[in-house]
C-alpha atoms as a PDB file:
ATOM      1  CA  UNK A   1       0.000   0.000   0.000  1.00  0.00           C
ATOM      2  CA  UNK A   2       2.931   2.667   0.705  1.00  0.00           C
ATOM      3  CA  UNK A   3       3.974   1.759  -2.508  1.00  0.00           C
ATOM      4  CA  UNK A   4       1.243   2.178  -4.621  1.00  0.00           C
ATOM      5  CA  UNK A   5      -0.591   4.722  -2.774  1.00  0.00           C
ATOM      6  CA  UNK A   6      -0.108   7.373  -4.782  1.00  0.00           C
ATOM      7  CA  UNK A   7      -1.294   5.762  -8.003  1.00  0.00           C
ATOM      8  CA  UNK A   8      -4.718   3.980  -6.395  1.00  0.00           C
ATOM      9  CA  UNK A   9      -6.360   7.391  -7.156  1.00  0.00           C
ATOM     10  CA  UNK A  10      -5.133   7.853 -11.031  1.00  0.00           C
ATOM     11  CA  UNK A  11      -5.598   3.899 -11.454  1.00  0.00           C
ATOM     12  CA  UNK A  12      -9.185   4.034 -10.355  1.00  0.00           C
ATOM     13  CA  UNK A  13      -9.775   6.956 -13.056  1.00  0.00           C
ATOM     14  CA  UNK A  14      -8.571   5.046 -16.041  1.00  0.00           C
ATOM     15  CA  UNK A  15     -10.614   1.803 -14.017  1.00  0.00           C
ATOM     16  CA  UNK A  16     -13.636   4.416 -14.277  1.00  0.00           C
ATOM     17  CA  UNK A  17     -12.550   4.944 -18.225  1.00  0.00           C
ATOM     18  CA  UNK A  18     -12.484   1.546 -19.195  1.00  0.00           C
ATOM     19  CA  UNK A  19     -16.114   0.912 -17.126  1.00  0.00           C
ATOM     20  CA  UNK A  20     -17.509   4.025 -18.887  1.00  0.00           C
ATOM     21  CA  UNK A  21     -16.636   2.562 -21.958  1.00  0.00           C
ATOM     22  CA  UNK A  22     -18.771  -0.650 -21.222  1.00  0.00           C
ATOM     23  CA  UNK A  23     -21.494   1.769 -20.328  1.00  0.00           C
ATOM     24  CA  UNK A  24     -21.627   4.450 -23.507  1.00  0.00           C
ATOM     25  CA  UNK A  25     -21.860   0.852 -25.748  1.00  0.00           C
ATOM     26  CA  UNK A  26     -24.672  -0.698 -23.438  1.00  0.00           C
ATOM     27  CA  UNK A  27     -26.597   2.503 -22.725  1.00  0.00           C
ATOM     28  CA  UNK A  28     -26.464   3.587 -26.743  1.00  0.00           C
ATOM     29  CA  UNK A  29     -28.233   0.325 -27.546  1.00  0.00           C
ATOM     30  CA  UNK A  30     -30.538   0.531 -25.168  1.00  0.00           C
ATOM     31  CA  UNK A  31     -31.114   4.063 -25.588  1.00  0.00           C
ATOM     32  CA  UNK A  32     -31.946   3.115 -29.419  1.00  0.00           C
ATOM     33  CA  UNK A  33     -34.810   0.454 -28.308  1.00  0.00           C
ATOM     34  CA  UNK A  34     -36.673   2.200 -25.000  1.00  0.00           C
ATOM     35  CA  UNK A  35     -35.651   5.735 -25.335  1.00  0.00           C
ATOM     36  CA  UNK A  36     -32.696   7.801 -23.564  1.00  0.00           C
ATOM     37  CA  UNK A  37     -35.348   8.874 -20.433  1.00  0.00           C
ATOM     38  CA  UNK A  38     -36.332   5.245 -19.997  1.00  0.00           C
ATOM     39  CA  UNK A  39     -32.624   4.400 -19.777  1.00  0.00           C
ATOM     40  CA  UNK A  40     -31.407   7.131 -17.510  1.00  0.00           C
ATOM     41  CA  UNK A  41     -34.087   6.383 -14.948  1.00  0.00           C
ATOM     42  CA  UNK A  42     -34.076   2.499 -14.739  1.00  0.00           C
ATOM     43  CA  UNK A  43     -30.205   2.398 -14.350  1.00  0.00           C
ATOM     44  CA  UNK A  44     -30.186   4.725 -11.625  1.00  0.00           C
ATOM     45  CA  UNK A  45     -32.919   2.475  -9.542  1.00  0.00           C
ATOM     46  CA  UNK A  46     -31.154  -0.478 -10.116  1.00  0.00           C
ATOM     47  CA  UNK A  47     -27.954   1.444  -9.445  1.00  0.00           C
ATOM     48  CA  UNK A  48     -29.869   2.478  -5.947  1.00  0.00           C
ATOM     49  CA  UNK A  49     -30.253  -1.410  -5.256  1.00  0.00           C
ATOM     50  CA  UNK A  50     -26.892  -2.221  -6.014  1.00  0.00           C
ATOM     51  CA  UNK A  51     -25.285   0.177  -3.667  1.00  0.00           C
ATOM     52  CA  UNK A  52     -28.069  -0.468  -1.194  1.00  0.00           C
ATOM     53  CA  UNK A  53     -27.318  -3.836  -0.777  1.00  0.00           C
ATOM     54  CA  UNK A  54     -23.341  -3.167  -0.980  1.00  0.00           C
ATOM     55  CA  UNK A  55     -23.260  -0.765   1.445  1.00  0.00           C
ATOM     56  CA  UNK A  56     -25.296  -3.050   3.987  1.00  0.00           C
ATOM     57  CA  UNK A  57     -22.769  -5.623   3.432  1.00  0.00           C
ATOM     58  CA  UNK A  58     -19.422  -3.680   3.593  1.00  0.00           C
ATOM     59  CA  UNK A  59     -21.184  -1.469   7.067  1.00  0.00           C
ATOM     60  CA  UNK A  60     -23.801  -3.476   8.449  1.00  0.00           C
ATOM     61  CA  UNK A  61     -25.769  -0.737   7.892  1.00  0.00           C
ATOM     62  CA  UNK A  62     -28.582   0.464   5.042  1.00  0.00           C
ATOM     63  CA  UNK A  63     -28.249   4.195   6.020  1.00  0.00           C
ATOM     64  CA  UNK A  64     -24.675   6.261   5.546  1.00  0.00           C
ATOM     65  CA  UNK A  65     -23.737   8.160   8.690  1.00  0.00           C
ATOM     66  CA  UNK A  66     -22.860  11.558   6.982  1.00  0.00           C
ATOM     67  CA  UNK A  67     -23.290  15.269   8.058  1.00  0.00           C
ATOM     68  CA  UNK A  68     -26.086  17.363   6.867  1.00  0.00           C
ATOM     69  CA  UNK A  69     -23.773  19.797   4.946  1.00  0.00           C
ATOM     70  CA  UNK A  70     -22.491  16.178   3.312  1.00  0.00           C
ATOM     71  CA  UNK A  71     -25.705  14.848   2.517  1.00  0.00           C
ATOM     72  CA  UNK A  72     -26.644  18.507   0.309  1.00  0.00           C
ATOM     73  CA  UNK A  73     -23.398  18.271  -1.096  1.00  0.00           C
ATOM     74  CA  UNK A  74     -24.340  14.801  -2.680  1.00  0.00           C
ATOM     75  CA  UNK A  75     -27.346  15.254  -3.092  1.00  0.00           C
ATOM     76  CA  UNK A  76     -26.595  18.371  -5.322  1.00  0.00           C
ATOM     77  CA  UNK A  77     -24.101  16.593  -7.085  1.00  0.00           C
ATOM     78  CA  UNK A  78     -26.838  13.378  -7.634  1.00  0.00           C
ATOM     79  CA  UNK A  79     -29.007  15.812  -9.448  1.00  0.00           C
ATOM     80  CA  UNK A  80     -26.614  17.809 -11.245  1.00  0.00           C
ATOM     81  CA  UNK A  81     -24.408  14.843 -12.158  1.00  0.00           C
ATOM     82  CA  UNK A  82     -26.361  12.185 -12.728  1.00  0.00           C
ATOM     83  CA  UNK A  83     -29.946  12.974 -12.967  1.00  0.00           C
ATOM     84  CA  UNK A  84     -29.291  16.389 -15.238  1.00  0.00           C
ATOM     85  CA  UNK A  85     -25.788  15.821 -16.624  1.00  0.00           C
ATOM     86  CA  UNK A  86     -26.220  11.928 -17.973  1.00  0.00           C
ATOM     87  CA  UNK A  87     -29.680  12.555 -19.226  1.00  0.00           C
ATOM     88  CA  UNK A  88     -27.807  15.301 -21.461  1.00  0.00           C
ATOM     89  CA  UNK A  89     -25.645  12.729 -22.522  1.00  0.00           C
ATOM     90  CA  UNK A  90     -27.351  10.124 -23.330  1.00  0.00           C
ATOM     91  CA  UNK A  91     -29.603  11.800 -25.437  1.00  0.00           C
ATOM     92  CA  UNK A  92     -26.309  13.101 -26.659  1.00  0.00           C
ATOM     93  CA  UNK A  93     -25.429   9.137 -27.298  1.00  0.00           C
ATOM     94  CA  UNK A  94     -28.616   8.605 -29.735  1.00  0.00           C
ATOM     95  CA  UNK A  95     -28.266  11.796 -31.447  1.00  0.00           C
ATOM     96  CA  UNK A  96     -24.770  12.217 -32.383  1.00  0.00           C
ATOM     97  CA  UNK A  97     -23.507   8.736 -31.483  1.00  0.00           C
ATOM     98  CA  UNK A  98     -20.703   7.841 -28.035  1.00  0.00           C
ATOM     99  CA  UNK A  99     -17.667   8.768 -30.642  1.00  0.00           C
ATOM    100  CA  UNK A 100     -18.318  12.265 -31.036  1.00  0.00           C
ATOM    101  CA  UNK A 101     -20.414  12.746 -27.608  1.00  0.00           C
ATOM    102  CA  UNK A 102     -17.394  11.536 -25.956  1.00  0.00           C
ATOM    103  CA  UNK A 103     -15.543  14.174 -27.752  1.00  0.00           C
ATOM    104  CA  UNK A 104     -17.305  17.333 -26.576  1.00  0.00           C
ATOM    105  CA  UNK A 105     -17.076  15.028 -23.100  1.00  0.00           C
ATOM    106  CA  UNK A 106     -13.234  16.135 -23.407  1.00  0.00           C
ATOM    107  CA  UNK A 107     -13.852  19.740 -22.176  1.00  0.00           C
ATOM    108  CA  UNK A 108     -14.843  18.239 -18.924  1.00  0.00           C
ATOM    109  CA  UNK A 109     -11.073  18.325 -17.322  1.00  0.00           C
ATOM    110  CA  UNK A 110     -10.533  21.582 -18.331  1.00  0.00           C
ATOM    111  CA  UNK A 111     -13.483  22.497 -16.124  1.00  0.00           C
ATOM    112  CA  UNK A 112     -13.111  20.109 -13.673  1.00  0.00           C
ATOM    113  CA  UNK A 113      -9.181  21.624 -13.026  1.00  0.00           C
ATOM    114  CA  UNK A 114     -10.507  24.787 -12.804  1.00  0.00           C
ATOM    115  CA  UNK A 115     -13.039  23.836 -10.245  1.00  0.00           C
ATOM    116  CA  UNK A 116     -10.560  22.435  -8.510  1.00  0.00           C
ATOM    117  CA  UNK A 117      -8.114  25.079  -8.266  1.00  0.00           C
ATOM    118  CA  UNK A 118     -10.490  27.543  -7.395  1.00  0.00           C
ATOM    119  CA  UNK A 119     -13.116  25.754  -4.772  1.00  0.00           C
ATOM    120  CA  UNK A 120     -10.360  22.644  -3.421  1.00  0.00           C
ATOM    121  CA  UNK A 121      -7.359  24.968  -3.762  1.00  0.00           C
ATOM    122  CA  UNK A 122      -6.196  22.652  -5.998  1.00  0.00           C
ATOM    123  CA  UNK A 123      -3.098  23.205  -7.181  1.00  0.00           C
ATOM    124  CA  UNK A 124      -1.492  21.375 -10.137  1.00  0.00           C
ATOM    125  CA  UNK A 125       1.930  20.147 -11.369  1.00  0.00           C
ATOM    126  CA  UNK A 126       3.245  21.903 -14.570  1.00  0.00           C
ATOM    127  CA  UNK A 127       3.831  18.401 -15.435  1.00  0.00           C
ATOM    128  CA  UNK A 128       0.214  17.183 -14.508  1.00  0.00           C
ATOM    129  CA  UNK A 129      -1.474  20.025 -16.960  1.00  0.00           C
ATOM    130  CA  UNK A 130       0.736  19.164 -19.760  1.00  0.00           C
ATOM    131  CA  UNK A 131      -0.692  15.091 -18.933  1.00  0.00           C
ATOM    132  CA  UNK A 132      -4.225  17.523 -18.811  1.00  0.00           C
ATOM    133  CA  UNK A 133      -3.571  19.081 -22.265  1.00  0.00           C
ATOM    134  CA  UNK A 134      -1.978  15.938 -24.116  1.00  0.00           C
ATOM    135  CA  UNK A 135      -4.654  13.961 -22.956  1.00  0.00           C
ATOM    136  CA  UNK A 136      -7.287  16.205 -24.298  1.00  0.00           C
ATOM    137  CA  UNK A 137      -5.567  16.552 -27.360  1.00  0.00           C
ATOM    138  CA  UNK A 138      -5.437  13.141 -28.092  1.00  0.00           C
ATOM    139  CA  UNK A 139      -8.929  12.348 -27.585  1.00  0.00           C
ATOM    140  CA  UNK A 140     -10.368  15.204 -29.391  1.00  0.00           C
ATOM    141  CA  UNK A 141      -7.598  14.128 -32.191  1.00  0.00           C
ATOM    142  CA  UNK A 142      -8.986  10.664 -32.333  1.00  0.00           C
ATOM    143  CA  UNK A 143     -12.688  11.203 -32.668  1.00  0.00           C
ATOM    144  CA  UNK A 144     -12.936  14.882 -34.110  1.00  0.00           C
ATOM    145  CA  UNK A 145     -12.907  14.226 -38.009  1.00  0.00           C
ATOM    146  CA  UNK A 146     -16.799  14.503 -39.116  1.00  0.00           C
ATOM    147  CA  UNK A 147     -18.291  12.404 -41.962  1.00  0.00           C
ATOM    148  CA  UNK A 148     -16.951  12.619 -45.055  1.00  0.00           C
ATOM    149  CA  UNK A 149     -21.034  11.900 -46.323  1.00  0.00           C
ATOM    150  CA  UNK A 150     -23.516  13.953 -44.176  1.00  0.00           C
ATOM    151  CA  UNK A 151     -27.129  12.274 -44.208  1.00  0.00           C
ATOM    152  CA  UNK A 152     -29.088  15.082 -45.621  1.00  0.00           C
ATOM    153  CA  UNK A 153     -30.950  16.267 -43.470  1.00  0.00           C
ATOM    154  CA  UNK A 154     -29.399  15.544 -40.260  1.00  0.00           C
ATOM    155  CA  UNK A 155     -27.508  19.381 -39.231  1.00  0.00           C
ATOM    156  CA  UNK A 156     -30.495  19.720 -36.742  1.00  0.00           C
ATOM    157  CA  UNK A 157     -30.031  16.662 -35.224  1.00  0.00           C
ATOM    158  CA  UNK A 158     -26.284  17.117 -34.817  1.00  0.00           C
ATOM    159  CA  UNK A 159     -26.798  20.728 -33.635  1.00  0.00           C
ATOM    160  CA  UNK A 160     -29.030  19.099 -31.007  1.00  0.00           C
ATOM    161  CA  UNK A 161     -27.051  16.014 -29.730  1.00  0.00           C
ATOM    162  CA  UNK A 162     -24.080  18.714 -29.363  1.00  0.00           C
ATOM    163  CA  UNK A 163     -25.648  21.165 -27.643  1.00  0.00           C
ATOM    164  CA  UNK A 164     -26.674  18.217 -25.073  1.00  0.00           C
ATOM    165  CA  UNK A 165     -23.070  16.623 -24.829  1.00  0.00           C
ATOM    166  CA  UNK A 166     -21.734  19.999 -23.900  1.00  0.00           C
ATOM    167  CA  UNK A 167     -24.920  19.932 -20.995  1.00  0.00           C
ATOM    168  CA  UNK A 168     -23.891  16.945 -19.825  1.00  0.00           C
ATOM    169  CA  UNK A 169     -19.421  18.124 -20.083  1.00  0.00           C
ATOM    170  CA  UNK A 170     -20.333  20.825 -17.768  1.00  0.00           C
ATOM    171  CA  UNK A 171     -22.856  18.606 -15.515  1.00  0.00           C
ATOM    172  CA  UNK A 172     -20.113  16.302 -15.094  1.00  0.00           C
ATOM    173  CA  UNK A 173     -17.206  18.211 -14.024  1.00  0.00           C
ATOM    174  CA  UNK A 174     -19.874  20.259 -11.597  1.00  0.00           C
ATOM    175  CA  UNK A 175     -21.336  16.315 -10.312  1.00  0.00           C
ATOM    176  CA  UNK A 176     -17.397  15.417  -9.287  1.00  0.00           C
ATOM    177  CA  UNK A 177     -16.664  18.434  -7.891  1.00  0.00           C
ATOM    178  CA  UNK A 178     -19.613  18.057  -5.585  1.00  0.00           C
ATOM    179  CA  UNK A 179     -18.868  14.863  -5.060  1.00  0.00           C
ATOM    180  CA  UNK A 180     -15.391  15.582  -3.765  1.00  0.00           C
ATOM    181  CA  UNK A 181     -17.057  18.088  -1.593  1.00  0.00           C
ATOM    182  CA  UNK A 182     -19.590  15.457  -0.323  1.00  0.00           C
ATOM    183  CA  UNK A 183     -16.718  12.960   0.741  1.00  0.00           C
ATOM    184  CA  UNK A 184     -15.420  15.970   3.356  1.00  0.00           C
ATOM    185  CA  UNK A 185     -12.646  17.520   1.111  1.00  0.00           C
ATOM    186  CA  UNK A 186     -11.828  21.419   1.427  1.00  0.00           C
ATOM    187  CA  UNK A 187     -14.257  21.432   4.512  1.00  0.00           C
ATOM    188  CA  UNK A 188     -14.105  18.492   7.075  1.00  0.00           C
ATOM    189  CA  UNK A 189     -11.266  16.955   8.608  1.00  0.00           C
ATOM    190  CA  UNK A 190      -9.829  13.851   7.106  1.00  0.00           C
ATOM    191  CA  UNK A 191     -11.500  11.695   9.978  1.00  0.00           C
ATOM    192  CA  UNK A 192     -14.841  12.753   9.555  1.00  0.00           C
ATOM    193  CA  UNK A 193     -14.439  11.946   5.877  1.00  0.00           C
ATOM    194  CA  UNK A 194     -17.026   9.177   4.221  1.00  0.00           C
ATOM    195  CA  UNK A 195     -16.085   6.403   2.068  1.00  0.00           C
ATOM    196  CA  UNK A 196     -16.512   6.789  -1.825  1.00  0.00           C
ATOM    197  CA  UNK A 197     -18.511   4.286  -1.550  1.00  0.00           C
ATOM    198  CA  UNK A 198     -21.191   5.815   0.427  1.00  0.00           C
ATOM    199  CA  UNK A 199     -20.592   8.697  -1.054  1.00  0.00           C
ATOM    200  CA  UNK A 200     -21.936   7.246  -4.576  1.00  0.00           C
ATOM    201  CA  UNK A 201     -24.883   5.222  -2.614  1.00  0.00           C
ATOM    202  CA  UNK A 202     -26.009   9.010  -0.971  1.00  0.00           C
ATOM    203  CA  UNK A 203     -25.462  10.369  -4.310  1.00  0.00           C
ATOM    204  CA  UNK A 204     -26.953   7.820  -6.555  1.00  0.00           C
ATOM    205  CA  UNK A 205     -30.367   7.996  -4.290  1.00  0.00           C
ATOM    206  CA  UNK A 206     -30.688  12.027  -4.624  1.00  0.00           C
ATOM    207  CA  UNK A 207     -30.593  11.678  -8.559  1.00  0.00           C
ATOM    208  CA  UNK A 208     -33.242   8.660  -8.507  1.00  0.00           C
ATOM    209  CA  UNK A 209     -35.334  11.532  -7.009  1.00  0.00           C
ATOM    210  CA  UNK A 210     -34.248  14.084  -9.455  1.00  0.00           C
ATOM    211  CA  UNK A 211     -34.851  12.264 -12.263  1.00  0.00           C
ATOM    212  CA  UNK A 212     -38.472  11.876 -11.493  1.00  0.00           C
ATOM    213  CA  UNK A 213     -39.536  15.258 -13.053  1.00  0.00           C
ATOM    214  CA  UNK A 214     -37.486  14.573 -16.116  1.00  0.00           C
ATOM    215  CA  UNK A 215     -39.502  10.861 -16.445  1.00  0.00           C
ATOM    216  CA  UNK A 216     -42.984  13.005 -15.880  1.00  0.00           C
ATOM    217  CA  UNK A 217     -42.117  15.426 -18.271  1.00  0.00           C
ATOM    218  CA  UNK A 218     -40.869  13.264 -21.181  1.00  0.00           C
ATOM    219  CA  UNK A 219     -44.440  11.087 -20.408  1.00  0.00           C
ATOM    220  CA  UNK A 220     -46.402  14.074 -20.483  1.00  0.00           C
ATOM    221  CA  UNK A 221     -44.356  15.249 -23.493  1.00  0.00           C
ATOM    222  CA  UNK A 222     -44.686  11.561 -25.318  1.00  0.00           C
ATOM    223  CA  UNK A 223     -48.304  11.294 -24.169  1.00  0.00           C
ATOM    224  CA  UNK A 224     -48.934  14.699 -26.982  1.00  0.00           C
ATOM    225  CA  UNK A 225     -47.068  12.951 -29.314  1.00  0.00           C
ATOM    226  CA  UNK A 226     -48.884  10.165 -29.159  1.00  0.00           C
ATOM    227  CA  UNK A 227     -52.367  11.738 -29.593  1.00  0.00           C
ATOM    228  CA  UNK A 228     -51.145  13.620 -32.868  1.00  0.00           C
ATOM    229  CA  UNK A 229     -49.747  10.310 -34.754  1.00  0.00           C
ATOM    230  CA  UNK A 230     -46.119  10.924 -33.718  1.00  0.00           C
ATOM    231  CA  UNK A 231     -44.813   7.658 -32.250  1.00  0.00           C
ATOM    232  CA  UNK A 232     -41.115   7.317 -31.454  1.00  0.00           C
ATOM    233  CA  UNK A 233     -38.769   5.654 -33.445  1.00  0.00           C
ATOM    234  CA  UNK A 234     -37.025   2.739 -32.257  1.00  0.00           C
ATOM    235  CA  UNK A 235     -35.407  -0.366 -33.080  1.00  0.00           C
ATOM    236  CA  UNK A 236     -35.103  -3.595 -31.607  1.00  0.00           C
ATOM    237  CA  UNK A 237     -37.133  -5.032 -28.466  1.00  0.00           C
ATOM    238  CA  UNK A 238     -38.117  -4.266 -25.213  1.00  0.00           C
ATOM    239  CA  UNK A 239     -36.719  -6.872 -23.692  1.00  0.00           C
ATOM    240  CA  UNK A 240     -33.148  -6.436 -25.443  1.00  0.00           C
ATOM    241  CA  UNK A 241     -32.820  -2.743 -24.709  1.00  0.00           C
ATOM    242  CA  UNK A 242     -34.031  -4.302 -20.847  1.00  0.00           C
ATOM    243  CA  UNK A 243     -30.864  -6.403 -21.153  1.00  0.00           C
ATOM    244  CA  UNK A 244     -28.844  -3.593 -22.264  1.00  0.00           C
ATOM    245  CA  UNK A 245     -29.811  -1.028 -19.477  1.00  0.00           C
ATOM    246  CA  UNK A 246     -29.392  -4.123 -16.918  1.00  0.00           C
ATOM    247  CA  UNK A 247     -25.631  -4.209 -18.400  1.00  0.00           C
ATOM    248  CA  UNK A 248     -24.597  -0.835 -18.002  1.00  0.00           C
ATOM    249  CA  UNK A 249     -26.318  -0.256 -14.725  1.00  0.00           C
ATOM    250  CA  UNK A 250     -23.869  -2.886 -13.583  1.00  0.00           C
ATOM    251  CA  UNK A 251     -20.863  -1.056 -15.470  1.00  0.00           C
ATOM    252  CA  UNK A 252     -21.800   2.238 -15.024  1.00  0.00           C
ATOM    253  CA  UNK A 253     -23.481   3.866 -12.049  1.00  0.00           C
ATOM    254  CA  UNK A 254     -22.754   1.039  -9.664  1.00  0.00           C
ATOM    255  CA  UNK A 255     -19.218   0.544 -11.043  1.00  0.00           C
ATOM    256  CA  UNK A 256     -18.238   3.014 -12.758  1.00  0.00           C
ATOM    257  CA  UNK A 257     -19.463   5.585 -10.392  1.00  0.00           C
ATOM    258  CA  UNK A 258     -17.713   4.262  -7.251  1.00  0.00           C
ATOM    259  CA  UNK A 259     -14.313   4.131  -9.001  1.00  0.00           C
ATOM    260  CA  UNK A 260     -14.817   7.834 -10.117  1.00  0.00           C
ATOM    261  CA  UNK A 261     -15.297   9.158  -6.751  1.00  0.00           C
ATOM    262  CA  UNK A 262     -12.416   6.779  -5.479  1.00  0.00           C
ATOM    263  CA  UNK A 263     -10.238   8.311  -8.125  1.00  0.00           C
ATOM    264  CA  UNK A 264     -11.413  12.428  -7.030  1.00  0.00           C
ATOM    265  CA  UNK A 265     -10.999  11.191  -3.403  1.00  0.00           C
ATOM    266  CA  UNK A 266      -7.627  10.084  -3.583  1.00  0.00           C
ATOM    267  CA  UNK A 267      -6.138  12.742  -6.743  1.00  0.00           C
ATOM    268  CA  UNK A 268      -6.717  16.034  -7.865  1.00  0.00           C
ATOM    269  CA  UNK A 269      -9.930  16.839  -9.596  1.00  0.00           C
ATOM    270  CA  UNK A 270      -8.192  17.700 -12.477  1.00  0.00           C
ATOM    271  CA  UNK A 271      -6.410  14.660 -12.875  1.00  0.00           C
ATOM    272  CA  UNK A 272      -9.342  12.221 -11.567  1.00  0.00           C
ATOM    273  CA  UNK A 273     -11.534  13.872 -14.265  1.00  0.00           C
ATOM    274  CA  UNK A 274      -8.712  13.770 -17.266  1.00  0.00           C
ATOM    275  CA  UNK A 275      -8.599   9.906 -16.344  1.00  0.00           C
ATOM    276  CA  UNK A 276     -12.177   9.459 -16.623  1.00  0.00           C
ATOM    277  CA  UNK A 277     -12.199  10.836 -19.806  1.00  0.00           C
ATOM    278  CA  UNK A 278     -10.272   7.768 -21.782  1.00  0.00           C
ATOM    279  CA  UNK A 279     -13.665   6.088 -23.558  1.00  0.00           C
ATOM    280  CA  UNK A 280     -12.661   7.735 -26.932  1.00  0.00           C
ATOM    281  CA  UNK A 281      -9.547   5.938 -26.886  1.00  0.00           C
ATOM    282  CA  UNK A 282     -11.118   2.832 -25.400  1.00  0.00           C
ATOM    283  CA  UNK A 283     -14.212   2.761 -27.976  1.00  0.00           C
ATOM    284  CA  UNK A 284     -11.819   2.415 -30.756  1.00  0.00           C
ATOM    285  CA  UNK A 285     -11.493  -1.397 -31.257  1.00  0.00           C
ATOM    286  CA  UNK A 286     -15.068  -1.503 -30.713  1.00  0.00           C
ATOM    287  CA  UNK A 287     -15.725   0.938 -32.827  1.00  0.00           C
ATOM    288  CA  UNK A 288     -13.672  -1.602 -35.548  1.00  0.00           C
ATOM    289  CA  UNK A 289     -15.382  -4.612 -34.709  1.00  0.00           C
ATOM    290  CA  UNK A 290     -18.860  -3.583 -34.008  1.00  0.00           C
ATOM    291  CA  UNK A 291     -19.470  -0.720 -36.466  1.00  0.00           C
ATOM    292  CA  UNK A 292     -16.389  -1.978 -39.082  1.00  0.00           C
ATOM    293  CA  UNK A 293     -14.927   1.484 -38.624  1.00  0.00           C
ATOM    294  CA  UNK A 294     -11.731   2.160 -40.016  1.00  0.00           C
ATOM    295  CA  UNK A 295      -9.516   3.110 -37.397  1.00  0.00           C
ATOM    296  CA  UNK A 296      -6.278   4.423 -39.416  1.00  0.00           C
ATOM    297  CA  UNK A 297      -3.180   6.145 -38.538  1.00  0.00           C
ATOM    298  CA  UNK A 298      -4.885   9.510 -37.253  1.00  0.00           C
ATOM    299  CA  UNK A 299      -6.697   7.697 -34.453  1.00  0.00           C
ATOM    300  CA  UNK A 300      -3.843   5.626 -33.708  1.00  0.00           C
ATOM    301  CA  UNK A 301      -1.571   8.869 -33.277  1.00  0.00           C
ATOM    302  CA  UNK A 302      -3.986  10.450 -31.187  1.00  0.00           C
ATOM    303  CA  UNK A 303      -4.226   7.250 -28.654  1.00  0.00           C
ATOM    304  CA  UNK A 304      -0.349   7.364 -28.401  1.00  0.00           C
ATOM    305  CA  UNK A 305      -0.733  11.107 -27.620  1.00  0.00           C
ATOM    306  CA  UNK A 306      -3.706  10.323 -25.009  1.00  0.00           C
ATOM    307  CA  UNK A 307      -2.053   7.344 -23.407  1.00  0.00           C
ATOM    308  CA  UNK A 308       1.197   9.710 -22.934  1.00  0.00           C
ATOM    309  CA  UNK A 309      -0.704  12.131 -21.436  1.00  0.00           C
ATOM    310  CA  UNK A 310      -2.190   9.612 -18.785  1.00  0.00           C
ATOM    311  CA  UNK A 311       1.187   8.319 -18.080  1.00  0.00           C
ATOM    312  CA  UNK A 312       2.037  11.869 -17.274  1.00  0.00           C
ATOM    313  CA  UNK A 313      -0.778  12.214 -14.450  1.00  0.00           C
ATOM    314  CA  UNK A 314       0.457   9.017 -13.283  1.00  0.00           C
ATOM    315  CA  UNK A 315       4.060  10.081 -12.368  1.00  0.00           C
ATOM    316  CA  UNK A 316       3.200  13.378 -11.459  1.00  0.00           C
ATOM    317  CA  UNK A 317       2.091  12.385  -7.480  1.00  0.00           C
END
């Protein structure tokens, strides 16, 4: 442990990276067959009984024992996260597709630093913002070419699945910042600190209750839709896109989740959210084998420059 210490934070980020991964593939499918609102609130519930039932077995407990200024702090950071942020972005996911979604996701960092830096008092390495910057180059270099072909058209619908990934970029770095908050940092001593784990369980259960007003609205919205003639499109079955959102509930907000706040709890936001940002890089042999992409030597260059970046945050402690 005194020997890997330092790197347990930055390890669980690129953990969180490779989960998120999992979860962009799985919740893009599903989204596709039950709708992005479906999706975002059935993954959270399950997510709810996942941690539930973790939590009781790593405490002995069902309730966290956290301070009231904690509990807001997560609870903020539930809605604005997960409830507000991911619906952005997964809407984002069946507009625009994970590729490019994931590539607006890249500005998260740069906010996510700056949150740090001037709420945590933060202060970063110049080697860890050059891992920042290379990172975020690489990423954006691997999935910013457009279509050669545009579907004609389709510039609304890309105008629209943008203007929700950048939503849920800014949703994001806001969710881990509170987060970090939520955990004690920058306000409570390090013993009165909770465990990420917790953390995500308190967290997870404010955005189930969040995103009951976006579920009401969409019904009321669909419910119009439905009495003019308009009936969604979708693909597939219910009980696939079931599957699916099963998957990446798993993956995702009970996974994926935890190892994000482990990786702000034990780095700097900056780097925590930099290392959470590596699905790009990670979709690309899936992008190959699933979708028959071509990945050529552009993508490949800007992994190398990504991966180098990461290395950087990982040294820098």
């Amino acid at each position: 442990m005194i020997v890997f210490g330092p790197f347990i934070g930055p390890a669980a980020g690129v953990a969180t990276s490779m989960l998120w991964t999992g979860t962009s593939l799985f919740f893009t499918a599903a989204g596709k067959r039950i709708g992005p609102t479906a999706v975002n609130a059935l993954r959270i519930l399950l997510a709810i009984v996942l941690h539930a039932v973790t939590f009781r077995l790593l405490s002995g407990a069902w309730i966290p024992d956290a301070a009231a200024g904690q509990v807001l702090y997560l609870a903020a950071s539930g809605v604005i996260g997960l409830s507000i942020g991911d619906q952005a972005l997964f809407t984002a996911f069946v507009e625009i597709g994970p590729r490019l979604s994931m590539l607006i996701m890249t500005t998260s960092p740069l906010f996510a630093a700056f949150f740090g830096w001037a709420i945590l008092d933060e202060a970063l390495a110049p080697a860890a913002w050059l891992g920042i910057l290379l990172t975020i180059a690489g990423v954006a270099w691997v999935v910013a070419e457009r279509p050669k072909v545009n579907p004609s058209g389709q510039t609304p619908r890309r105008l629209r699945g943008i203007l929700f990934a950048l939503v849920g970029a800014a949703c994001q770095a806001g969710g881990l910042l509170l987060s970090k908050q939520g955990i004690g940092h920058g306000w409570l001593p390090q013993d009165q600190h909770i465990s990420p784990q917790a953390a995500t369980f308190i967290r997870l259960a404010f955005a189930g209750v969040g995103v009951l007003p976006i579920v009401l609205l969409h019904a009321h919205r669909e419910g119009k839709r439905r009495r003019v003639g308009v009936l969604p499109s979708r693909i597939g079955t219910l009980r696939t896109g079931l599957i699916f959102v099963g998957c990446g509930a798993v993956v995702g907000p009970f996974l994926g989740v935890w190892m994000s706040l482990v990786a702000s709890d034990l780095a700097p936001l900056g780097v925590a959210q930099t290392l959470c940002s590596l699905p790009p890089i990670f979709l690309l042999p899936f992008a190959a084998i699933i979708h028959k992409e071509h990945i050529g030597p552009r993508a490949i260059l800007g992994a190398v420059i990504a991966v180098t970046g990461a290395a950087l945050l990982f040294v820098q402690p």
